[in-house]
C-alpha atoms as a PDB file:
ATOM      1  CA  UNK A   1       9.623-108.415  -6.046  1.00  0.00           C
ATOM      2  CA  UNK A   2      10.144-106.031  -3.122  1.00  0.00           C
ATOM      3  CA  UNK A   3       9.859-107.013   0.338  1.00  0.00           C
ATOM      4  CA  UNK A   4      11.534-103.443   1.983  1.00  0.00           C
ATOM      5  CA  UNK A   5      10.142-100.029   1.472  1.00  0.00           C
ATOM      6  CA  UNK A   6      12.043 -97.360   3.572  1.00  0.00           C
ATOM      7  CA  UNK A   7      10.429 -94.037   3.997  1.00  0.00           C
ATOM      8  CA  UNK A   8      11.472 -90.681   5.612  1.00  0.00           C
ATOM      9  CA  UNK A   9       8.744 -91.408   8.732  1.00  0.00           C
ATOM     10  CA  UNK A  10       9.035 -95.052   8.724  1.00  0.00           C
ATOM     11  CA  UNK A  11      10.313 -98.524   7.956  1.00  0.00           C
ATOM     12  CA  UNK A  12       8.198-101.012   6.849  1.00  0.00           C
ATOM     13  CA  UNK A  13       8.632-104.846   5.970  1.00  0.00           C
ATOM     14  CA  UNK A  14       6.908-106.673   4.086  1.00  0.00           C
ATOM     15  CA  UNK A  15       7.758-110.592   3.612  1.00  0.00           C
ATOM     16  CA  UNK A  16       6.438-111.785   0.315  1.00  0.00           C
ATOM     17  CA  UNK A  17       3.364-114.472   0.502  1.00  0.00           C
ATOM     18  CA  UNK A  18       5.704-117.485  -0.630  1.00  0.00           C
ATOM     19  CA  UNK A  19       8.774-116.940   1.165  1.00  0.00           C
ATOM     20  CA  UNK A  20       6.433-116.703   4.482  1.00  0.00           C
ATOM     21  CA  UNK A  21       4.419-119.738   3.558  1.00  0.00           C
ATOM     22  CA  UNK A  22       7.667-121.637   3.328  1.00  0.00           C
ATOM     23  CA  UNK A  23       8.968-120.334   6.477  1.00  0.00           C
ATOM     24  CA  UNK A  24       5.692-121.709   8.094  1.00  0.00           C
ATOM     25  CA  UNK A  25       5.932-124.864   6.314  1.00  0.00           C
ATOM     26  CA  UNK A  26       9.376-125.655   7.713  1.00  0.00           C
ATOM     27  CA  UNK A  27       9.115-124.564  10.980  1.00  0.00           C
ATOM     28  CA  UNK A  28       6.074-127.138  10.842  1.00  0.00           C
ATOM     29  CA  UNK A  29       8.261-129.834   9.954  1.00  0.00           C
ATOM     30  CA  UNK A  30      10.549-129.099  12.464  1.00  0.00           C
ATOM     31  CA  UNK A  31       8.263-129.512  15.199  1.00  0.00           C
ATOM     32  CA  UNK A  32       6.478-132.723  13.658  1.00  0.00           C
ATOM     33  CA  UNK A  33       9.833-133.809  13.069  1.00  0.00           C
ATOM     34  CA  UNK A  34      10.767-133.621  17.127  1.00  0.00           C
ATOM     35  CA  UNK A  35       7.637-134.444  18.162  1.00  0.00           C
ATOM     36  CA  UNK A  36       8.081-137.443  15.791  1.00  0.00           C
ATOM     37  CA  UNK A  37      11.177-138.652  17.488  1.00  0.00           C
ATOM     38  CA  UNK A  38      10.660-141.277  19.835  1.00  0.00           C
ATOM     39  CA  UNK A  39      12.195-141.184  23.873  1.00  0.00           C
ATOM     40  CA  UNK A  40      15.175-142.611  24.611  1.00  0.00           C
ATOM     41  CA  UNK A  41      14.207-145.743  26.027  1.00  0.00           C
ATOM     42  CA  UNK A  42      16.261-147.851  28.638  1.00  0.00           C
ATOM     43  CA  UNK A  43      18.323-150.147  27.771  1.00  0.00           C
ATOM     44  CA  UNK A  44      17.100-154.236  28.473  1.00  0.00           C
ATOM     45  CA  UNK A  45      18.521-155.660  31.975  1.00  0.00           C
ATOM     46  CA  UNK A  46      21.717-157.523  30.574  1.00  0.00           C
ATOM     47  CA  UNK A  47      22.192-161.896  31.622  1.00  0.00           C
ATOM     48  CA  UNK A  48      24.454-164.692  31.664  1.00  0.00           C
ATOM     49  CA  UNK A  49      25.329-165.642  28.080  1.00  0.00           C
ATOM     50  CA  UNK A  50      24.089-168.903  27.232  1.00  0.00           C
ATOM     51  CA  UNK A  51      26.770-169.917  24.891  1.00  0.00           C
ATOM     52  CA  UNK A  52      29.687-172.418  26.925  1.00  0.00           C
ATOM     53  CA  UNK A  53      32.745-171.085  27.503  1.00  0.00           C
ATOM     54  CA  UNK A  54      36.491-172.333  27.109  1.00  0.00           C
ATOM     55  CA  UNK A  55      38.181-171.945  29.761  1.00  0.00           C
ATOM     56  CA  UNK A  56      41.665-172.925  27.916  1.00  0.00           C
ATOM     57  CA  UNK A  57      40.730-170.127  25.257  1.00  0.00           C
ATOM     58  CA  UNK A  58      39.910-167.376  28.070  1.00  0.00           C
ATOM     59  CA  UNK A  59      43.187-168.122  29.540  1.00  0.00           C
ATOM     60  CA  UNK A  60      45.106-166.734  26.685  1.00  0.00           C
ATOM     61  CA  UNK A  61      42.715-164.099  26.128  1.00  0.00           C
ATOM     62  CA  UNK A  62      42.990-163.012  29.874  1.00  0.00           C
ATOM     63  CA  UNK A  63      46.676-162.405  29.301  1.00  0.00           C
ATOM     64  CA  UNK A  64      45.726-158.415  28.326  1.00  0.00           C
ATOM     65  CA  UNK A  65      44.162-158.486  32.165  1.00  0.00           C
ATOM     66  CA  UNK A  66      47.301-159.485  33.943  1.00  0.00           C
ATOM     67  CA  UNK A  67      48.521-155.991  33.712  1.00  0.00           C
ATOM     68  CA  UNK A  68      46.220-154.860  36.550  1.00  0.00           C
ATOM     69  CA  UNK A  69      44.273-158.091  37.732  1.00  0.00           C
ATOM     70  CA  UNK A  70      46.970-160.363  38.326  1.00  0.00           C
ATOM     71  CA  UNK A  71      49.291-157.968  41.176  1.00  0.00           C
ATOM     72  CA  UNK A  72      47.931-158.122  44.148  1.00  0.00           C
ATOM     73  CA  UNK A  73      47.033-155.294  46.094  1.00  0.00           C
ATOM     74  CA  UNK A  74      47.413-152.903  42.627  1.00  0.00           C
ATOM     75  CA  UNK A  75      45.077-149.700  42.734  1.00  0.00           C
ATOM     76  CA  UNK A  76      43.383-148.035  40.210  1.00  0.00           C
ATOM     77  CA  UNK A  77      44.911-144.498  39.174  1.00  0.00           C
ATOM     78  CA  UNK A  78      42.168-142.658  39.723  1.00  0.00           C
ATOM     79  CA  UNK A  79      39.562-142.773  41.153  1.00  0.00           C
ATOM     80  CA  UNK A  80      41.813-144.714  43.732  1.00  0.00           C
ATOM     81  CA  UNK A  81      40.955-147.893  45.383  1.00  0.00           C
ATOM     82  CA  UNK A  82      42.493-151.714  44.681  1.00  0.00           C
ATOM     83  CA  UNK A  83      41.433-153.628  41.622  1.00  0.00           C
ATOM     84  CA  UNK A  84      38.912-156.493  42.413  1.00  0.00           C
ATOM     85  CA  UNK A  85      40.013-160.201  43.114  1.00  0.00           C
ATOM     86  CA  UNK A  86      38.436-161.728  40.128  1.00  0.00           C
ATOM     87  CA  UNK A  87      39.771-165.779  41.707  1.00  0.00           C
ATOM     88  CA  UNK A  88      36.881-167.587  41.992  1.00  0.00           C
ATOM     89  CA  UNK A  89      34.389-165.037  40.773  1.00  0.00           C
ATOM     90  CA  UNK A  90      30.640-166.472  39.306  1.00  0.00           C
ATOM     91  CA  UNK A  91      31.101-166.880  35.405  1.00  0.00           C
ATOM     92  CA  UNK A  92      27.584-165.597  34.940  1.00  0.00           C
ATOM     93  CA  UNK A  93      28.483-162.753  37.301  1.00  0.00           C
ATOM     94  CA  UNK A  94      31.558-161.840  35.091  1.00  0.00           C
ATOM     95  CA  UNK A  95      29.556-162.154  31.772  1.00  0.00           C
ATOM     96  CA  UNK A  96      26.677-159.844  32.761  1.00  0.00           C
ATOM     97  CA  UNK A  97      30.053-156.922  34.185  1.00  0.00           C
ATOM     98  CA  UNK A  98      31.444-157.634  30.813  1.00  0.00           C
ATOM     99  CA  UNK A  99      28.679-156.975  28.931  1.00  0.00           C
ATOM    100  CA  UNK A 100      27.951-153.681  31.192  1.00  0.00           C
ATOM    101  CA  UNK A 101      31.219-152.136  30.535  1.00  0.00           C
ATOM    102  CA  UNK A 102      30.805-152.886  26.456  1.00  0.00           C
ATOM    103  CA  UNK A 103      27.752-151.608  26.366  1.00  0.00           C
ATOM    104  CA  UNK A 104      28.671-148.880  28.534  1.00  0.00           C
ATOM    105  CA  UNK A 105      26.250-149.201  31.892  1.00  0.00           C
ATOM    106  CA  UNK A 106      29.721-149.535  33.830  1.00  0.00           C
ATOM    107  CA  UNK A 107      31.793-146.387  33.917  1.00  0.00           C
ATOM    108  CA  UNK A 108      35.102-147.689  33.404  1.00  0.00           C
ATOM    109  CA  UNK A 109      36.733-145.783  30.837  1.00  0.00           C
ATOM    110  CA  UNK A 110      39.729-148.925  30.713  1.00  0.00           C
ATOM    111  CA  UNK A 111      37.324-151.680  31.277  1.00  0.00           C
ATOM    112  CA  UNK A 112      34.999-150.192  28.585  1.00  0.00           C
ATOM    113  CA  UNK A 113      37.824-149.868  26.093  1.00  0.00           C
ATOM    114  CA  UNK A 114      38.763-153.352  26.765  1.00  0.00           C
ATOM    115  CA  UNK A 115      35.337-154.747  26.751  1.00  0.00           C
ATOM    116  CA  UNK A 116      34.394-153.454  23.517  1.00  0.00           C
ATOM    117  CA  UNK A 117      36.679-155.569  21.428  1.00  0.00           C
ATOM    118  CA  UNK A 118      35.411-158.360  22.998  1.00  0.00           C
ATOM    119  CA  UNK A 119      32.849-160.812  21.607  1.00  0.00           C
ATOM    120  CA  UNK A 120      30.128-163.177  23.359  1.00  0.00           C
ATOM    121  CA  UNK A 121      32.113-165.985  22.651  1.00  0.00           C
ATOM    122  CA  UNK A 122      35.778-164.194  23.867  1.00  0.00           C
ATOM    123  CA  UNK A 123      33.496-162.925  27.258  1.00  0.00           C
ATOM    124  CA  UNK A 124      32.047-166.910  27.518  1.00  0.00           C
ATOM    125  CA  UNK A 125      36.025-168.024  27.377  1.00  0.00           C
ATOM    126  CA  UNK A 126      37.415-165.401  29.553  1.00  0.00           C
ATOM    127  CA  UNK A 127      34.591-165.680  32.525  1.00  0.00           C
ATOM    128  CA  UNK A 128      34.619-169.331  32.163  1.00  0.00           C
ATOM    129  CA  UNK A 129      38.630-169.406  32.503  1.00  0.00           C
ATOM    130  CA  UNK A 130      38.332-166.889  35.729  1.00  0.00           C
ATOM    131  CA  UNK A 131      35.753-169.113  37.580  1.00  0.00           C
ATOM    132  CA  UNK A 132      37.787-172.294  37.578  1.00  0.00           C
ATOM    133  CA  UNK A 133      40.507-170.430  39.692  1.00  0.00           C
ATOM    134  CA  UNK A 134      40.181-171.624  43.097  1.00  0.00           C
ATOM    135  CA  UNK A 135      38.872-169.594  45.871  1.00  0.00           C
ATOM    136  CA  UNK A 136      41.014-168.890  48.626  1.00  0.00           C
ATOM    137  CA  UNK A 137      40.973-167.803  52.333  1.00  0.00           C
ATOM    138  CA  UNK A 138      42.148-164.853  51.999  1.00  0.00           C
ATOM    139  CA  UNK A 139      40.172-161.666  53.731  1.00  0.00           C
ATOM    140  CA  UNK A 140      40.412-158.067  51.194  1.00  0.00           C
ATOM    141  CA  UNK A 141      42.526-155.344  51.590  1.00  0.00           C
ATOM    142  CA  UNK A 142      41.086-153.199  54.456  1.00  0.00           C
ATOM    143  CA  UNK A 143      42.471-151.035  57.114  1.00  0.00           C
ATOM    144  CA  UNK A 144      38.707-151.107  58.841  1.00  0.00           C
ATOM    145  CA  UNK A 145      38.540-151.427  62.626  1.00  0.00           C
ATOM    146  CA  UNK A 146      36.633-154.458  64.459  1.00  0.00           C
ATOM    147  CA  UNK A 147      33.759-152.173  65.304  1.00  0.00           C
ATOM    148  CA  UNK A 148      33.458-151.138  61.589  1.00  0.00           C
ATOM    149  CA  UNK A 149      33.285-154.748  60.857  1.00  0.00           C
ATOM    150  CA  UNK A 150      30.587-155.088  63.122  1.00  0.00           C
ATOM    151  CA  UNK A 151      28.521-152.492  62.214  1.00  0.00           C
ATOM    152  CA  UNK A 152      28.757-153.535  58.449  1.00  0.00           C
ATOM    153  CA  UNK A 153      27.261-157.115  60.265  1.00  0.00           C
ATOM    154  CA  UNK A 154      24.675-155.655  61.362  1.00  0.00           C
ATOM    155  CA  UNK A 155      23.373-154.019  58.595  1.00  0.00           C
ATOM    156  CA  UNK A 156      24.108-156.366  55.813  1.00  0.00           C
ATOM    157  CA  UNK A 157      20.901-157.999  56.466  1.00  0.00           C
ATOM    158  CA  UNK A 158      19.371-156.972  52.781  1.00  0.00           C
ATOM    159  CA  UNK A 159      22.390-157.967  51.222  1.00  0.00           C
ATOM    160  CA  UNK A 160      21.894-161.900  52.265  1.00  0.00           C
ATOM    161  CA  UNK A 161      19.317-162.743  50.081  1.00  0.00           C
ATOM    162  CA  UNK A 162      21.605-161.852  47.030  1.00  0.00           C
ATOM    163  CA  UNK A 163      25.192-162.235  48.364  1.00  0.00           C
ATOM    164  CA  UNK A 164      24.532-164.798  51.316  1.00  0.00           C
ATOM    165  CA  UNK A 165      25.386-164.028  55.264  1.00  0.00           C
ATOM    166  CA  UNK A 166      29.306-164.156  54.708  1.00  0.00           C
ATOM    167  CA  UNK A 167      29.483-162.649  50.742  1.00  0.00           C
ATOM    168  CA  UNK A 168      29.088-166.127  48.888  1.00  0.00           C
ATOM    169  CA  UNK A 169      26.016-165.758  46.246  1.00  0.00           C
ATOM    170  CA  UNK A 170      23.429-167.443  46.228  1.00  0.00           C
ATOM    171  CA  UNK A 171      23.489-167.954  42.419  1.00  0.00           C
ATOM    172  CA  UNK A 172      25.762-167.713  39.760  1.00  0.00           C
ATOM    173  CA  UNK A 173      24.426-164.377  38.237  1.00  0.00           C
ATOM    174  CA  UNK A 174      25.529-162.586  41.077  1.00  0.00           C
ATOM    175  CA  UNK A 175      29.090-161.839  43.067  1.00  0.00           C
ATOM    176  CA  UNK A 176      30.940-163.597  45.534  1.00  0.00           C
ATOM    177  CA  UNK A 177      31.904-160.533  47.243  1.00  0.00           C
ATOM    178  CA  UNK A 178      33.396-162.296  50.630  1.00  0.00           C
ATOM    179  CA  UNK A 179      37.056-161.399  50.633  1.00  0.00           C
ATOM    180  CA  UNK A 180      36.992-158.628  47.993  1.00  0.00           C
ATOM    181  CA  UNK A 181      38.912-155.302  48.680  1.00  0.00           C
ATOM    182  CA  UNK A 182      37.195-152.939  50.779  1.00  0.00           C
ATOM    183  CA  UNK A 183      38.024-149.856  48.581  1.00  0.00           C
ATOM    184  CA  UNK A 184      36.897-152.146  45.434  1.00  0.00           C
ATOM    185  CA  UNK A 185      33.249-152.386  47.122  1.00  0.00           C
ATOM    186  CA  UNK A 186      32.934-148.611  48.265  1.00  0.00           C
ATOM    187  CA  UNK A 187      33.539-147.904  44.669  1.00  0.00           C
ATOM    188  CA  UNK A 188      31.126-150.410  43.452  1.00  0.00           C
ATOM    189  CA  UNK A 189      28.267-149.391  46.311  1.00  0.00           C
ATOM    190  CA  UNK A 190      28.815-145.815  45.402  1.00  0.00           C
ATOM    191  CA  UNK A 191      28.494-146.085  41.524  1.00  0.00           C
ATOM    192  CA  UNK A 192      25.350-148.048  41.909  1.00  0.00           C
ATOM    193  CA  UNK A 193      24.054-145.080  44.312  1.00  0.00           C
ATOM    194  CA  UNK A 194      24.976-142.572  41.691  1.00  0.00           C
ATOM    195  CA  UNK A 195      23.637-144.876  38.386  1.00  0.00           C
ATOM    196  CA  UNK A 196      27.322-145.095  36.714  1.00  0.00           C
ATOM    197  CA  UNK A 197      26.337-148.380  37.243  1.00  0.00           C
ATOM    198  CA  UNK A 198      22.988-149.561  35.987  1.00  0.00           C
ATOM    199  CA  UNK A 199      21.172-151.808  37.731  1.00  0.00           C
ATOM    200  CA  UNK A 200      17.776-152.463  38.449  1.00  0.00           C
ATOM    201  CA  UNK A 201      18.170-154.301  41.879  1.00  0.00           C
ATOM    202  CA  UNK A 202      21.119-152.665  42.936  1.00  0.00           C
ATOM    203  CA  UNK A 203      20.349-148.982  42.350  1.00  0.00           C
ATOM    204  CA  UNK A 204      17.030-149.467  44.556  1.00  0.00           C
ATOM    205  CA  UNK A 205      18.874-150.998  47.351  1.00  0.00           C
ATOM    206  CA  UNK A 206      21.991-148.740  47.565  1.00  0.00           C
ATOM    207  CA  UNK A 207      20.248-145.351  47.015  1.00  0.00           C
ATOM    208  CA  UNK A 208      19.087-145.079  50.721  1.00  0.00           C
ATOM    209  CA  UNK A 209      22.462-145.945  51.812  1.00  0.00           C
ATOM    210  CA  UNK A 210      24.726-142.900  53.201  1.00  0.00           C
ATOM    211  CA  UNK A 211      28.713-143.288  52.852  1.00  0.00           C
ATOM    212  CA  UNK A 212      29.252-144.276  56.217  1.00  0.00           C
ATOM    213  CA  UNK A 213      27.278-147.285  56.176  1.00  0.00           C
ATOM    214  CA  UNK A 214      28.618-148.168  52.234  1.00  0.00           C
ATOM    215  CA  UNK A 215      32.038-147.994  54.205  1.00  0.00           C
ATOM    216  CA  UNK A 216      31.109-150.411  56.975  1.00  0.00           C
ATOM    217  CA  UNK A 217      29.155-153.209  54.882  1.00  0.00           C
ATOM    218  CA  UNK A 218      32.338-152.855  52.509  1.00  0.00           C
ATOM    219  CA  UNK A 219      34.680-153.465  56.038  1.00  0.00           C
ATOM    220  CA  UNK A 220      32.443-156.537  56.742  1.00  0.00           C
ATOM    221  CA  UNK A 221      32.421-158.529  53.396  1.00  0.00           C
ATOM    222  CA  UNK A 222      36.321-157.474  52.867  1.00  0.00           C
ATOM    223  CA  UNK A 223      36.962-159.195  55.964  1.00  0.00           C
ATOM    224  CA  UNK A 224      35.282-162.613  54.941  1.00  0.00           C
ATOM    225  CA  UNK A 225      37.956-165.407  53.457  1.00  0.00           C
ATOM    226  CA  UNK A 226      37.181-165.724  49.525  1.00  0.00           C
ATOM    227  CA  UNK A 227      37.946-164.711  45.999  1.00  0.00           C
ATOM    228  CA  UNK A 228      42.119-164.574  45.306  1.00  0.00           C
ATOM    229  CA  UNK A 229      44.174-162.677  42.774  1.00  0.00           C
ATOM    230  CA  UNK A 230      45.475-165.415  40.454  1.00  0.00           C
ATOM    231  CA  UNK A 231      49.757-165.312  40.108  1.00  0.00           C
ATOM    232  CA  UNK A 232      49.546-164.864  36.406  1.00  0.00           C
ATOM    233  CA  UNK A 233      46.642-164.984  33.964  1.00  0.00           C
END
């Protein structure tokens, strides 16, 4: 069957009947095939597990955390700022971070990589373990001047219905952030501005937010007494 003829004036092609049928066939396909595909849709709003935990189980599985959670003042490599107190912390709260850095709506890339071994059950034991640590009185790491403080007052007014006036929550599925470390909740505040962390009432509330004032509400909730980092885990 020929499908080139080459002359002295010019070159013609011609594509057999079948071979161009098929061509049109598949490059129908194809686009049925995309068009088939459905969009990426987002991923459910994550809660509190309702299994109970065991708080003498997470104990021994919150050995592996020790490394980092359990020196105070320690700083992650990079981006830098100081681990959070987890003392004291709302189970539920924990559960729902745990579940965000497994599934991978937390950029973490340690958390993430310790989070996805974990079960429901192992994240019930561990949260459950973490919240029967006593709070403390103890302010967060901050080198924040008074007027910094101040100003974070001032303008933590949306965060009260959530977090409370001084950083204690108002229920369990969210974070005591009174006496967490300052650089912990600029990190936190900024990834919810940027979506590294997903979620659907933080992301609203933080995108308006410029760094200065993510700096001073971190200043004023840092400098509440709360939330310790336990001696050993």
């Amino acid at each position: 069957m020929e499908s080139l003829e080459l002359s002295t004036t010019k070159l013609r092609l011609r594509i057999p009947i079948a071979a161009a049928a098929l061509a049109l066939a598949a490059g129908s396909a194809l686009t049925q095939g995309q068009e088939a595909q459905p969009a990426e849709q987002a991923q459910p709003p994550l809660a509190p597990l309702t299994i109970e935990g065991d708080p003498e189980r997470g104990r021994q599985l919150a050995a592996t955390c020790a490394g980092c959670h359990a020196i105070p003042g320690y700083r992650n490599a990079y981006p830098s700022f100081h681990v959070p107190k987890l003392g004291g912390q709302n189970a539920d709260y924990l559960e729902i971070a745990l579940q965000g850095y497994r599934r991978g709506s937390r950029a973490h890339e340690t958390m993430r990589a310790q989070a996805s071994s974990l079960s429901d059950q192992d994240i019930a034991d561990v949260s459950a373990y973490l919240e029967g640590l006593d709070n403390s009185d103890q302010q967060g790491i901050s080198g924040a001047s008074a007027n910094a403080i101040l100003a974070g007052q001032q303008k933590s007014a949306a965060c009260v219905p959530c977090h409370g006036p001084a950083g204690v929550a108002q229920a369990s599925q969210w974070p005591n952030i009174a006496g967490q470390h300052a650089s912990y909740l600029e990190q936190a505040l900024s990834q919810y501005k940027t979506g590294e962390r997903e979620d659907l009432v933080m992301g609203p509330m933080v995108a308006p937010l410029d760094a200065e004032t993510i700096e001073q509400l971190a200043a004023y909730f840092a400098a509440q007494p709360g939330l310790h980092t336990p001696d050993e885990m």
